[in-house]
PDB file of N, CA and C in Angstrom:
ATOM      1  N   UNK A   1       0.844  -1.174   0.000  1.00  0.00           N
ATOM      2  CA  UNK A   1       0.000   0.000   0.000  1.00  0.00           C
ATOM      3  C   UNK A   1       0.886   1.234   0.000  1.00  0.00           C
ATOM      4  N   UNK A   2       0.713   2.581  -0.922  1.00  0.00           N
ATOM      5  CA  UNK A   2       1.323   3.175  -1.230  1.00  0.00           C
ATOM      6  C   UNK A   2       1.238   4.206   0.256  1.00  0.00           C
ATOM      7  N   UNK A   3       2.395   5.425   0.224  1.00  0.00           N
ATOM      8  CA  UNK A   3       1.857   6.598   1.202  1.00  0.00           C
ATOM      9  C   UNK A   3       1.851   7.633   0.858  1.00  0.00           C
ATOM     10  N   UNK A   4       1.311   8.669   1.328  1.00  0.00           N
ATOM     11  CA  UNK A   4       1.041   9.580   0.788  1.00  0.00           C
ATOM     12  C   UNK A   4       2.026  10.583   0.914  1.00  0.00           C
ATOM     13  N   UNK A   5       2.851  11.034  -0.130  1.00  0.00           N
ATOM     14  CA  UNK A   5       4.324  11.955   0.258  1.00  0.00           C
ATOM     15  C   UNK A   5       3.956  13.160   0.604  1.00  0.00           C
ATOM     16  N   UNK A   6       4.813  13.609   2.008  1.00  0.00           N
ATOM     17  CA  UNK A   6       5.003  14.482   2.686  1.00  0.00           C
ATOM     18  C   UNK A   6       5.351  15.716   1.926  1.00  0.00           C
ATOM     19  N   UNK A   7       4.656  16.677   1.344  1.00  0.00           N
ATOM     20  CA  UNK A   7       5.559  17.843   0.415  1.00  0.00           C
ATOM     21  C   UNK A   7       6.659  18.769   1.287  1.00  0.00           C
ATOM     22  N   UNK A   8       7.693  18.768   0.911  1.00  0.00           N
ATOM     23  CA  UNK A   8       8.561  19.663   1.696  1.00  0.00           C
ATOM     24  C   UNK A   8       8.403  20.808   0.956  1.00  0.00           C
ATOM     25  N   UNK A   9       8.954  21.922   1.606  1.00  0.00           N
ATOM     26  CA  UNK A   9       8.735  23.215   0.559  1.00  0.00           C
ATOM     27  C   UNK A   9      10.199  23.726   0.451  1.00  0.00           C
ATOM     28  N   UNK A  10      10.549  23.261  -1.401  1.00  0.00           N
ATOM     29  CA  UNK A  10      11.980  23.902  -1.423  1.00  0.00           C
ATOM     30  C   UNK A  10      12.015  24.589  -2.478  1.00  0.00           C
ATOM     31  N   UNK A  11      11.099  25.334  -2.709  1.00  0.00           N
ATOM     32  CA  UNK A  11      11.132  26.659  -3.567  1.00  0.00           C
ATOM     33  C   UNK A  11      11.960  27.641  -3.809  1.00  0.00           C
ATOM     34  N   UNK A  12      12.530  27.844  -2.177  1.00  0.00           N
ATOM     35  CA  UNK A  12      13.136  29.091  -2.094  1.00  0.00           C
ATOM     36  C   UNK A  12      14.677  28.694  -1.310  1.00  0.00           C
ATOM     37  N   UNK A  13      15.527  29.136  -1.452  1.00  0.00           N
ATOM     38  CA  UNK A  13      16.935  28.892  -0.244  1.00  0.00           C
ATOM     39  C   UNK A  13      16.541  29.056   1.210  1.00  0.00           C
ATOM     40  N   UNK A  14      15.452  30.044   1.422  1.00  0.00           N
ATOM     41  CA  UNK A  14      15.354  30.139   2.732  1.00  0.00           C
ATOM     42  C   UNK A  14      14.440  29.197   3.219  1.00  0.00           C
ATOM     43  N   UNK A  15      13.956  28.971   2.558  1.00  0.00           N
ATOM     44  CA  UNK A  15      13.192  27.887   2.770  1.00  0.00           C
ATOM     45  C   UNK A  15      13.441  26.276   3.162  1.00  0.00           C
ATOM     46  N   UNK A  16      14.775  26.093   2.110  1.00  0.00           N
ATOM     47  CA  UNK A  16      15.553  24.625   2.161  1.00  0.00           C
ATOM     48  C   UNK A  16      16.111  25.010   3.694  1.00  0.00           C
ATOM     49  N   UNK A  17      16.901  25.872   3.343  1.00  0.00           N
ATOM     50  CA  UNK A  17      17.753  26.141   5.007  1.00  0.00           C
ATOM     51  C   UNK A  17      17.234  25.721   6.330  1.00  0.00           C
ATOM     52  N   UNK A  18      15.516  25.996   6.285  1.00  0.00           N
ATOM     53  CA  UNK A  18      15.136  25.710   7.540  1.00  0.00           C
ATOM     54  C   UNK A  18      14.560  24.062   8.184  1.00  0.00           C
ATOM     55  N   UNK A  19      14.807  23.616   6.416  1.00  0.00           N
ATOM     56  CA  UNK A  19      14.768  22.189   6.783  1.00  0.00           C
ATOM     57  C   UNK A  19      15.994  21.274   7.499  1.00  0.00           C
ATOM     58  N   UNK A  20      15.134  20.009   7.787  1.00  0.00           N
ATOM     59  CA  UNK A  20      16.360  19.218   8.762  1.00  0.00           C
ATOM     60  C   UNK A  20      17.039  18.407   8.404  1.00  0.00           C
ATOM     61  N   UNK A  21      18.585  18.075   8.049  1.00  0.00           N
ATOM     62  CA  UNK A  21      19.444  17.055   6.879  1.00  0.00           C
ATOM     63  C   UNK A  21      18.996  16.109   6.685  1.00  0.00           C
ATOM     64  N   UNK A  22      18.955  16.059   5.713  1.00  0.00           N
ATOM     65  CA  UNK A  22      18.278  14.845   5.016  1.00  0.00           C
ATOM     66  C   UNK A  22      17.695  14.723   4.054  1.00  0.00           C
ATOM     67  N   UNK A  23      16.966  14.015   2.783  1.00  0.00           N
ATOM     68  CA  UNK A  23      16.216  13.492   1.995  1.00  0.00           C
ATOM     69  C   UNK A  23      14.964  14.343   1.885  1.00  0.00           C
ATOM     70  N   UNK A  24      14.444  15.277   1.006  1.00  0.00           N
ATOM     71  CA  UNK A  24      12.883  15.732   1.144  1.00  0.00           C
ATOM     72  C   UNK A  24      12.562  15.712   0.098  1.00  0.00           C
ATOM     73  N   UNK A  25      11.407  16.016  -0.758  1.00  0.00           N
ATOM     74  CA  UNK A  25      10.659  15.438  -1.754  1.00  0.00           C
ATOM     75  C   UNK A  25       9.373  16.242  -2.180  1.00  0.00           C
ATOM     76  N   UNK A  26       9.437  16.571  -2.975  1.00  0.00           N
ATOM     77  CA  UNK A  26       7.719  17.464  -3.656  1.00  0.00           C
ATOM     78  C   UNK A  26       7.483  16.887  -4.676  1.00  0.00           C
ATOM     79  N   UNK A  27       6.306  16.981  -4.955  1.00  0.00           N
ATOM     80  CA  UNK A  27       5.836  16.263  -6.261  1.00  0.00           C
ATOM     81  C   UNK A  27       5.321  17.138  -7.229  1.00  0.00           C
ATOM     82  N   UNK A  28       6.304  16.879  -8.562  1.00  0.00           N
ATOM     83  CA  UNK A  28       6.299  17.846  -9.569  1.00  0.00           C
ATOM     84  C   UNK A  28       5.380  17.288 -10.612  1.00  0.00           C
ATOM     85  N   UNK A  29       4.630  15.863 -10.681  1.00  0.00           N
ATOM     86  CA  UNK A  29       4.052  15.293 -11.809  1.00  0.00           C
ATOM     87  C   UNK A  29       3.562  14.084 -10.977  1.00  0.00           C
ATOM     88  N   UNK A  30       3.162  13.373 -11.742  1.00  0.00           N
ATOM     89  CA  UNK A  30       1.648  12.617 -10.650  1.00  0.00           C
ATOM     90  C   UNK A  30       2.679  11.465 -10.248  1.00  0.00           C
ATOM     91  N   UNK A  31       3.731  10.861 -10.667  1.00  0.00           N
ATOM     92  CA  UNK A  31       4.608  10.316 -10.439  1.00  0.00           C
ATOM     93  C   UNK A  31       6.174  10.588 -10.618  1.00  0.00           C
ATOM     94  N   UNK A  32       6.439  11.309 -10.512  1.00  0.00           N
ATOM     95  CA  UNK A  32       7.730  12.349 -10.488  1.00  0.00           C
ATOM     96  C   UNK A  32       7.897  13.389  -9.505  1.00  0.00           C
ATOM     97  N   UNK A  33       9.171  12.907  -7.922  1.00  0.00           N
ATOM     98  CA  UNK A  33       9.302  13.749  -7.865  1.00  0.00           C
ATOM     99  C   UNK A  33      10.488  14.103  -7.407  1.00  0.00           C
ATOM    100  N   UNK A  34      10.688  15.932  -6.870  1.00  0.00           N
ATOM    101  CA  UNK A  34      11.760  16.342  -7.326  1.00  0.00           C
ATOM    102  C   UNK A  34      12.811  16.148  -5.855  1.00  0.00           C
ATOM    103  N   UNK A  35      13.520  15.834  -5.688  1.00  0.00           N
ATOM    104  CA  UNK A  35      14.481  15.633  -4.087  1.00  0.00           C
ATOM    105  C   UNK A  35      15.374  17.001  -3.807  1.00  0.00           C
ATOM    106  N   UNK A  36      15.465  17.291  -3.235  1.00  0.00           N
ATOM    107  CA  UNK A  36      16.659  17.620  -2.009  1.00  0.00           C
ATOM    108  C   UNK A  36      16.943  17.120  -0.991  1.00  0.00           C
ATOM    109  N   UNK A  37      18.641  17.115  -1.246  1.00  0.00           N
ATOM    110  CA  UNK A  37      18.853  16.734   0.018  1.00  0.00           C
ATOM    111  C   UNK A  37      20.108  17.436   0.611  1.00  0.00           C
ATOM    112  N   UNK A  38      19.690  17.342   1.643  1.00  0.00           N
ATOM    113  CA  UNK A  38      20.670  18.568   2.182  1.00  0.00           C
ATOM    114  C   UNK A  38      21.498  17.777   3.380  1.00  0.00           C
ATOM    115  N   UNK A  39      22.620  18.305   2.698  1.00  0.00           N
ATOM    116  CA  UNK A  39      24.162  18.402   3.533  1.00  0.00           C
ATOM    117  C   UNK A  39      24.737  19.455   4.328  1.00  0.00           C
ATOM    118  N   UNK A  40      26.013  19.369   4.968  1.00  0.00           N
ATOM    119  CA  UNK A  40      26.505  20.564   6.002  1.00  0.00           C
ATOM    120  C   UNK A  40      26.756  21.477   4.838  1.00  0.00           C
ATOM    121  N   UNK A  41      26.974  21.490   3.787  1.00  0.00           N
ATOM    122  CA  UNK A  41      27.618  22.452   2.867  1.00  0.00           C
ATOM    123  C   UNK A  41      27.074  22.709   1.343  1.00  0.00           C
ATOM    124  N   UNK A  42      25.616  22.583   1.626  1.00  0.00           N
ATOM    125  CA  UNK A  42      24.721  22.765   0.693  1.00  0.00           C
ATOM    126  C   UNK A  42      23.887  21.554   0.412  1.00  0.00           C
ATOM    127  N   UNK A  43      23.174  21.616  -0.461  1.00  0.00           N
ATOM    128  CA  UNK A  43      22.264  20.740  -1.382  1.00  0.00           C
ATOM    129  C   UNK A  43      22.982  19.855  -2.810  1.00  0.00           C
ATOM    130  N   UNK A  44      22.085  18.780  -3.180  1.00  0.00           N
ATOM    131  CA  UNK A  44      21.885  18.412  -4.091  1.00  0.00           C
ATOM    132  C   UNK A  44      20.579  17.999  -4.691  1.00  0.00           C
ATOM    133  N   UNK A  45      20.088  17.988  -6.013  1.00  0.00           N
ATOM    134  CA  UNK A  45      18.496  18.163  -6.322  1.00  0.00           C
ATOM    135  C   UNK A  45      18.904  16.570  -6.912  1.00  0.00           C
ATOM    136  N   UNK A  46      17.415  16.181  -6.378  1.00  0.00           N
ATOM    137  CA  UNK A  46      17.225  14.841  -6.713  1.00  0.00           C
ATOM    138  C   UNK A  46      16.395  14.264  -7.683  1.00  0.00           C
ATOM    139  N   UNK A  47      16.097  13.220  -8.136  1.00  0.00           N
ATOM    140  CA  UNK A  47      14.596  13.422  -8.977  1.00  0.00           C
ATOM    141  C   UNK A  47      14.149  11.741  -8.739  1.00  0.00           C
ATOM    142  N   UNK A  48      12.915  11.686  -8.691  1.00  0.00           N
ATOM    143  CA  UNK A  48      12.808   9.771  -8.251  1.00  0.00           C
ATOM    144  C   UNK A  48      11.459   9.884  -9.675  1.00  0.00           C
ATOM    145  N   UNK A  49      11.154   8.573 -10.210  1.00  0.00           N
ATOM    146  CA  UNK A  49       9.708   8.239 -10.854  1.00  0.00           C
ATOM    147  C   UNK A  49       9.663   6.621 -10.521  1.00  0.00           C
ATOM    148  N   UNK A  50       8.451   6.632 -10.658  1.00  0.00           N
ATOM    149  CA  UNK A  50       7.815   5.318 -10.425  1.00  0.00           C
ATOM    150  C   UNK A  50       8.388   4.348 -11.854  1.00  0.00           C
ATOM    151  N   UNK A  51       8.637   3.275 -11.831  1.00  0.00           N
ATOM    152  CA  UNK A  51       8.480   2.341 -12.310  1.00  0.00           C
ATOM    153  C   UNK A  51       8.234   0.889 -11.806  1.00  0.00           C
ATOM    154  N   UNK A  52       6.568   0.891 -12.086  1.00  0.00           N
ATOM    155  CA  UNK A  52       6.248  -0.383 -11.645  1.00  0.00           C
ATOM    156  C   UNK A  52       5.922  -0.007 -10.176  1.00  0.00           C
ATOM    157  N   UNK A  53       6.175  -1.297  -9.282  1.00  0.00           N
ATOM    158  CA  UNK A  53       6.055  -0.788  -8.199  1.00  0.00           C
ATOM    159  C   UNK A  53       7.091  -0.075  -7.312  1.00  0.00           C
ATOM    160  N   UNK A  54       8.039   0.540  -7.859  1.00  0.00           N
ATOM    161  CA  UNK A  54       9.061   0.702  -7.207  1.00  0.00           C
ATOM    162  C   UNK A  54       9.816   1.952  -7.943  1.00  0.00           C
ATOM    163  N   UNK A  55      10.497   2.393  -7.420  1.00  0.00           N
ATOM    164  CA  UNK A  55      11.423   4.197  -7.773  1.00  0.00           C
ATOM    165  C   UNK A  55      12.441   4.044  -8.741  1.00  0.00           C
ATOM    166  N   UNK A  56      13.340   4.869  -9.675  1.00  0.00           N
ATOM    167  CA  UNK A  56      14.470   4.694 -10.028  1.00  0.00           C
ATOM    168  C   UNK A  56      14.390   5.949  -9.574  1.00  0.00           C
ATOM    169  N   UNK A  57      15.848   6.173  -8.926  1.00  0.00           N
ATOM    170  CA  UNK A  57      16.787   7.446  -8.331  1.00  0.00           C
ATOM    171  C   UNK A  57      17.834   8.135  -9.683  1.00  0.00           C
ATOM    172  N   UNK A  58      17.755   9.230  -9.849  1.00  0.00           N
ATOM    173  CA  UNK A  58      19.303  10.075  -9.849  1.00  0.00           C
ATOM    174  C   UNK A  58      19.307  11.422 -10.237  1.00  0.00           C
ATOM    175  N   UNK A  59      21.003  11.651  -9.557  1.00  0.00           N
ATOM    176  CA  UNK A  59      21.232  12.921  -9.027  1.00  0.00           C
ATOM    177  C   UNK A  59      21.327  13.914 -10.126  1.00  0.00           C
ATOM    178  N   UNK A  60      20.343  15.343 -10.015  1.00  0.00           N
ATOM    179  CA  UNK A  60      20.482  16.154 -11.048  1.00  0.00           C
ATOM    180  C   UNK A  60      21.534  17.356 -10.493  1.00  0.00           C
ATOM    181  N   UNK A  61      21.735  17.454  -9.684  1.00  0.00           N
ATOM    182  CA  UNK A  61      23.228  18.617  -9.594  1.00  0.00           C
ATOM    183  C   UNK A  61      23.412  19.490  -8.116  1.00  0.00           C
ATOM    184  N   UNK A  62      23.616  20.063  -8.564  1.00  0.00           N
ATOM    185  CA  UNK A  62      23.817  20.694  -6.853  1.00  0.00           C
ATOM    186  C   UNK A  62      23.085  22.129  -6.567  1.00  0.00           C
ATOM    187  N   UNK A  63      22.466  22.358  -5.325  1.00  0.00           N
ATOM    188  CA  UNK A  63      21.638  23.614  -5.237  1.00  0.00           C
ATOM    189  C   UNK A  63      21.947  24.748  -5.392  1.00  0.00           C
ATOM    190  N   UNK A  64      21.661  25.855  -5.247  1.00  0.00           N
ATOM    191  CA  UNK A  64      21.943  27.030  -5.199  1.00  0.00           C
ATOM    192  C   UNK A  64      22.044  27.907  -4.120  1.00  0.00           C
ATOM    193  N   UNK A  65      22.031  26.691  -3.043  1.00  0.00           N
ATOM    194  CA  UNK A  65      21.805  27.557  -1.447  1.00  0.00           C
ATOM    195  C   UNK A  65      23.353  28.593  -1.275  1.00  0.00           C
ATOM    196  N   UNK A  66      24.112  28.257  -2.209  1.00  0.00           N
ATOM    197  CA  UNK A  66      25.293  29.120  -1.425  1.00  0.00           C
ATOM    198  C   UNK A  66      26.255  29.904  -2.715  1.00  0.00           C
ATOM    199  N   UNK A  67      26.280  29.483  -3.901  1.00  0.00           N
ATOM    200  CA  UNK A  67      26.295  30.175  -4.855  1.00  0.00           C
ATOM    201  C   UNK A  67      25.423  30.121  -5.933  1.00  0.00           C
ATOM    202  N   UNK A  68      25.538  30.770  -6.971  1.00  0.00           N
ATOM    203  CA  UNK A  68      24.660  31.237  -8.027  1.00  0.00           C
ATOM    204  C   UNK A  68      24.526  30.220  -9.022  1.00  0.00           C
ATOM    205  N   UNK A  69      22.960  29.988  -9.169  1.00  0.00           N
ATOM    206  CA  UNK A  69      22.745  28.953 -10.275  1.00  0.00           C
ATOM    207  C   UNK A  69      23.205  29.542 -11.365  1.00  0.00           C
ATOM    208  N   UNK A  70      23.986  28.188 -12.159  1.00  0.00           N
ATOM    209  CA  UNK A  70      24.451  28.339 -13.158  1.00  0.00           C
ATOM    210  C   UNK A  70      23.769  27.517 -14.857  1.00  0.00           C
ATOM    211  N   UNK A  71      22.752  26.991 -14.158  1.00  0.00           N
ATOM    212  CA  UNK A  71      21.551  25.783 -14.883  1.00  0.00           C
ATOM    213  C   UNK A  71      22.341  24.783 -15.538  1.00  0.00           C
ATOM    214  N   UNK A  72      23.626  24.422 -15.126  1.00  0.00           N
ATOM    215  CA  UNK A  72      24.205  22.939 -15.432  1.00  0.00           C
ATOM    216  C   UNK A  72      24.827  21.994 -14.464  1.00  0.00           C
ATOM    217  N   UNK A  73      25.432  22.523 -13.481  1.00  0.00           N
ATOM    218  CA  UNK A  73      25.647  22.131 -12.201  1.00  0.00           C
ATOM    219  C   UNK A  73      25.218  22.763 -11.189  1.00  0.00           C
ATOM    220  N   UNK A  74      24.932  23.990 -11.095  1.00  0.00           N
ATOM    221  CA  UNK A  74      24.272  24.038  -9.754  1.00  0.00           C
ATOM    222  C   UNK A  74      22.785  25.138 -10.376  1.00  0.00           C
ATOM    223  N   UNK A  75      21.802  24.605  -9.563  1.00  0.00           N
ATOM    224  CA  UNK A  75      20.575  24.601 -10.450  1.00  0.00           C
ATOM    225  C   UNK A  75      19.835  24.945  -9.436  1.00  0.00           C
ATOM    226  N   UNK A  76      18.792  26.155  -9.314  1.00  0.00           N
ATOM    227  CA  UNK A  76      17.644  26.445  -8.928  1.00  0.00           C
ATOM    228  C   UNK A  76      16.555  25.413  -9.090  1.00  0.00           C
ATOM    229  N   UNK A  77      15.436  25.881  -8.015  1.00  0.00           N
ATOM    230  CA  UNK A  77      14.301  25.128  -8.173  1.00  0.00           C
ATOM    231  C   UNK A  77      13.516  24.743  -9.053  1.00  0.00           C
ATOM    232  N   UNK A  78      13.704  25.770  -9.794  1.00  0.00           N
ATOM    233  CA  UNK A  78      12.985  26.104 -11.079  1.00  0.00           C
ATOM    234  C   UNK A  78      13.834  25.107 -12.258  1.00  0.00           C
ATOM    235  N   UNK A  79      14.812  25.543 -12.303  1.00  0.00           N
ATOM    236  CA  UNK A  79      16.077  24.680 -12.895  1.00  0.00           C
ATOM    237  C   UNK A  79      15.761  23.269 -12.636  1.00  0.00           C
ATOM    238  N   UNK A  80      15.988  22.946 -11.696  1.00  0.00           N
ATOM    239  CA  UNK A  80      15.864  21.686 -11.151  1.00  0.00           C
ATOM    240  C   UNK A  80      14.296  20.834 -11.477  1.00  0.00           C
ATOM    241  N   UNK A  81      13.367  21.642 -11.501  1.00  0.00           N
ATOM    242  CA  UNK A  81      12.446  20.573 -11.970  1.00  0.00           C
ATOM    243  C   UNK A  81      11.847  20.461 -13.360  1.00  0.00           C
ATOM    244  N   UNK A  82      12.672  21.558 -14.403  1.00  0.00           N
ATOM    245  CA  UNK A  82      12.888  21.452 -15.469  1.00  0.00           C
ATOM    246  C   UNK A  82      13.463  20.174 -15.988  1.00  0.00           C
ATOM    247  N   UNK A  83      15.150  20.020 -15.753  1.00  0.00           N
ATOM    248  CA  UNK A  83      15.700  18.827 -15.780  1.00  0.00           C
ATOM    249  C   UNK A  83      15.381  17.791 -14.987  1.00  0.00           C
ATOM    250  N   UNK A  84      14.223  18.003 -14.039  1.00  0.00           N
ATOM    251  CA  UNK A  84      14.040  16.626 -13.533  1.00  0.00           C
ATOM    252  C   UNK A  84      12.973  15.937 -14.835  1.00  0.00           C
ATOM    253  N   UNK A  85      12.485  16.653 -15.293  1.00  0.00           N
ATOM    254  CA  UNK A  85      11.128  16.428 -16.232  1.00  0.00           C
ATOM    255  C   UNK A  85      11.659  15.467 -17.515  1.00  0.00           C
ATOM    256  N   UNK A  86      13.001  16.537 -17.743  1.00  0.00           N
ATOM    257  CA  UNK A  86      13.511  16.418 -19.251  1.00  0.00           C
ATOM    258  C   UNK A  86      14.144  14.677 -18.822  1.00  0.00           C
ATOM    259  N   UNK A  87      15.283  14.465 -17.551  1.00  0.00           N
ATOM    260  CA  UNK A  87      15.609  13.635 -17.412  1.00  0.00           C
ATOM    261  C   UNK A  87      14.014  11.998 -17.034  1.00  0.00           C
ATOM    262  N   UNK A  88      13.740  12.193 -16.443  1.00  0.00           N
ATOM    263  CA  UNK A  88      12.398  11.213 -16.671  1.00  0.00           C
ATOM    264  C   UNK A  88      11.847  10.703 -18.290  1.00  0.00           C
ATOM    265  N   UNK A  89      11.604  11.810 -19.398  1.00  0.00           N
ATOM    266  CA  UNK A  89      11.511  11.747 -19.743  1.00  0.00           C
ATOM    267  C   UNK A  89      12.297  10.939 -21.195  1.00  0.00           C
ATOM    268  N   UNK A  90      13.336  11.290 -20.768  1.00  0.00           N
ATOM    269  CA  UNK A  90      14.537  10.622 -21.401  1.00  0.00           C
ATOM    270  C   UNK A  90      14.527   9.139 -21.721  1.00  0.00           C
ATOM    271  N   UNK A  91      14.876   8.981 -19.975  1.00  0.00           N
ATOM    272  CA  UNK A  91      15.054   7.655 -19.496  1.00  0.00           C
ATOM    273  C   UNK A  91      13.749   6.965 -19.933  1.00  0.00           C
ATOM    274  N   UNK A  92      12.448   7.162 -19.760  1.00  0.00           N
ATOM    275  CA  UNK A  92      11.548   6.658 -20.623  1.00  0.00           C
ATOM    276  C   UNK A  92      11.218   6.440 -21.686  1.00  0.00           C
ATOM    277  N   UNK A  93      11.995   7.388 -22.480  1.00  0.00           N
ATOM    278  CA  UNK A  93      12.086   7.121 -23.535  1.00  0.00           C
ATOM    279  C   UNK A  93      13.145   5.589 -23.970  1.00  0.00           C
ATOM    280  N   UNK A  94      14.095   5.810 -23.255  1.00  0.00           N
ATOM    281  CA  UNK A  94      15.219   4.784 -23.744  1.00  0.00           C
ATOM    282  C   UNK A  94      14.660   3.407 -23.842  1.00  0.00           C
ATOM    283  N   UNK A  95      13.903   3.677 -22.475  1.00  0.00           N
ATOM    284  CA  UNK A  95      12.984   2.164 -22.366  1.00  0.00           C
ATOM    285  C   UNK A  95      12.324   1.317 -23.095  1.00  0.00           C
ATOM    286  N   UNK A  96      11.498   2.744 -24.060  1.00  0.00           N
ATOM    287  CA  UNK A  96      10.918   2.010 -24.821  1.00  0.00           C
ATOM    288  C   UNK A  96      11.454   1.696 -26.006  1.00  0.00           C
ATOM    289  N   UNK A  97      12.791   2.539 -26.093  1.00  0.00           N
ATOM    290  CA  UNK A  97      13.491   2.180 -27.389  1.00  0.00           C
ATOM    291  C   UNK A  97      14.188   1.117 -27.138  1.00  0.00           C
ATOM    292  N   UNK A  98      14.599   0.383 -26.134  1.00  0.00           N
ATOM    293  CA  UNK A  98      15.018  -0.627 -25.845  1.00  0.00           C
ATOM    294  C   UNK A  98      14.588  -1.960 -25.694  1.00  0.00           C
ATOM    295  N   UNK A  99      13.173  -1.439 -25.309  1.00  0.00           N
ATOM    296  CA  UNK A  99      12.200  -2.751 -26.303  1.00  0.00           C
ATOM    297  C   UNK A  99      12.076  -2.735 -27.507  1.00  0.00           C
ATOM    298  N   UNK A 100      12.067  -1.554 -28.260  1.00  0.00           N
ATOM    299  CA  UNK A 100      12.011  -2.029 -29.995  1.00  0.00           C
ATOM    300  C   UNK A 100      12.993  -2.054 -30.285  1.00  0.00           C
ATOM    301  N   UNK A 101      14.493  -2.200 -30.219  1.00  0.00           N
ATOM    302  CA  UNK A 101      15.603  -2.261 -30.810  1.00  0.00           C
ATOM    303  C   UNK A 101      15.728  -4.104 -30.580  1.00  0.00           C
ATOM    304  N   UNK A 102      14.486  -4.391 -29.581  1.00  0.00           N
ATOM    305  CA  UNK A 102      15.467  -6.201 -29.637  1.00  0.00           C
ATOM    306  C   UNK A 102      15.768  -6.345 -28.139  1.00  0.00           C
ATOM    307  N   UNK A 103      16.137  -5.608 -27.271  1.00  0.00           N
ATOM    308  CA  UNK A 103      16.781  -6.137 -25.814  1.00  0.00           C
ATOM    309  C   UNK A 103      15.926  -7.065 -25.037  1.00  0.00           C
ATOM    310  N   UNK A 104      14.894  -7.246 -25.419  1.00  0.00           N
ATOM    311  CA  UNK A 104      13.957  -8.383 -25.020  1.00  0.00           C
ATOM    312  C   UNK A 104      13.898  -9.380 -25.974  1.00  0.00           C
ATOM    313  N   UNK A 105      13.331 -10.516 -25.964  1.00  0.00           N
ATOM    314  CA  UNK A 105      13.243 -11.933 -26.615  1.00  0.00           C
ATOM    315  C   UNK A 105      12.466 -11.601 -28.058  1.00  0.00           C
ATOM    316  N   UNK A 106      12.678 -11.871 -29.095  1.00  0.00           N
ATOM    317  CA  UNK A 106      11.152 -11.435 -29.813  1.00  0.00           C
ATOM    318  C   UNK A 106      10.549 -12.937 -29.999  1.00  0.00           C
ATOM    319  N   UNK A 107       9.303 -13.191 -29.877  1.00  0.00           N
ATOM    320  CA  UNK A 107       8.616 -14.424 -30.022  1.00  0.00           C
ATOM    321  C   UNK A 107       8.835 -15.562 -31.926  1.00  0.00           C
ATOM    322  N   UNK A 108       9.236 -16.547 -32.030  1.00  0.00           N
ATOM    323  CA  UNK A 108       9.523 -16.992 -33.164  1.00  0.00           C
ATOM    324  C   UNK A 108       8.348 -17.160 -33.716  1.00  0.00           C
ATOM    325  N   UNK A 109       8.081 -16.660 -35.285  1.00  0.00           N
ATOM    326  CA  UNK A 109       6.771 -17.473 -35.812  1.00  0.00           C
ATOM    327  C   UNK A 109       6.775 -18.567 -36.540  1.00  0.00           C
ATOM    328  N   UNK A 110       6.373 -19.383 -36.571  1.00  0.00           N
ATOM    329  CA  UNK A 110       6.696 -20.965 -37.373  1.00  0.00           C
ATOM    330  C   UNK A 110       6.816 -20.212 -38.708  1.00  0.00           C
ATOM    331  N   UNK A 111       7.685 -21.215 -39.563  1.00  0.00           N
ATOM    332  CA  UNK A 111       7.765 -21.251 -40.805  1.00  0.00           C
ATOM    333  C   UNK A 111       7.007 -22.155 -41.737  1.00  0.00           C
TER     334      UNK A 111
END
């Protein structure tokens, strides 16, 4: 049985700041969502989606709590759930190109 995710609010730097180290999570798409997680010496933005019953994880770059987003490594909120979108999207894509290229069995038809 699924639960219902806790929205953290990391919109803003002042906002992340007042959270407590660790792992937090908003939901940017009905199954997509976006992470922070925060360290002694800033952030990193996270991004999780469902597949199946279960998550694939990875890391989109580092926050902006302490210098200036640069939108390739260190990435605003805004930033950040841009490329969380684009990256989901990607990776879903590959998937399915990876079933039509063959990486699965294809069924034989008699001759």
């Amino acid at each position: 049985m699924s639960r219902n995710l806790l929205e953290a609010q990391l919109t803003t730097t002042a906002a992340r700041q007042r959270l407590a180290k660790g792992v937090h999570w908003r939901s940017i798409d009905a199954d997509v969502h976006l992470g922070y997680r925060k360290g002694v010496r800033g952030g990193r933005w996270l991004v999780r989606w469902r597949i199946g019953a279960s998550y694939r994880q990875e890391v989109l770059g580092s926050t902006d709590d302490f210098i200036h987003a640069d939108g390739a490594h260190c990435l605003s909120f805004h930033q950040a759930s841009s490329k969380a979108r684009e990256v989901v999207a990607q990776r879903r894509a590959d998937a399915v190109a990876g079933v039509e290229i063959g990486l699965h069995p294809v069924p034989k038809t008699p001759s």
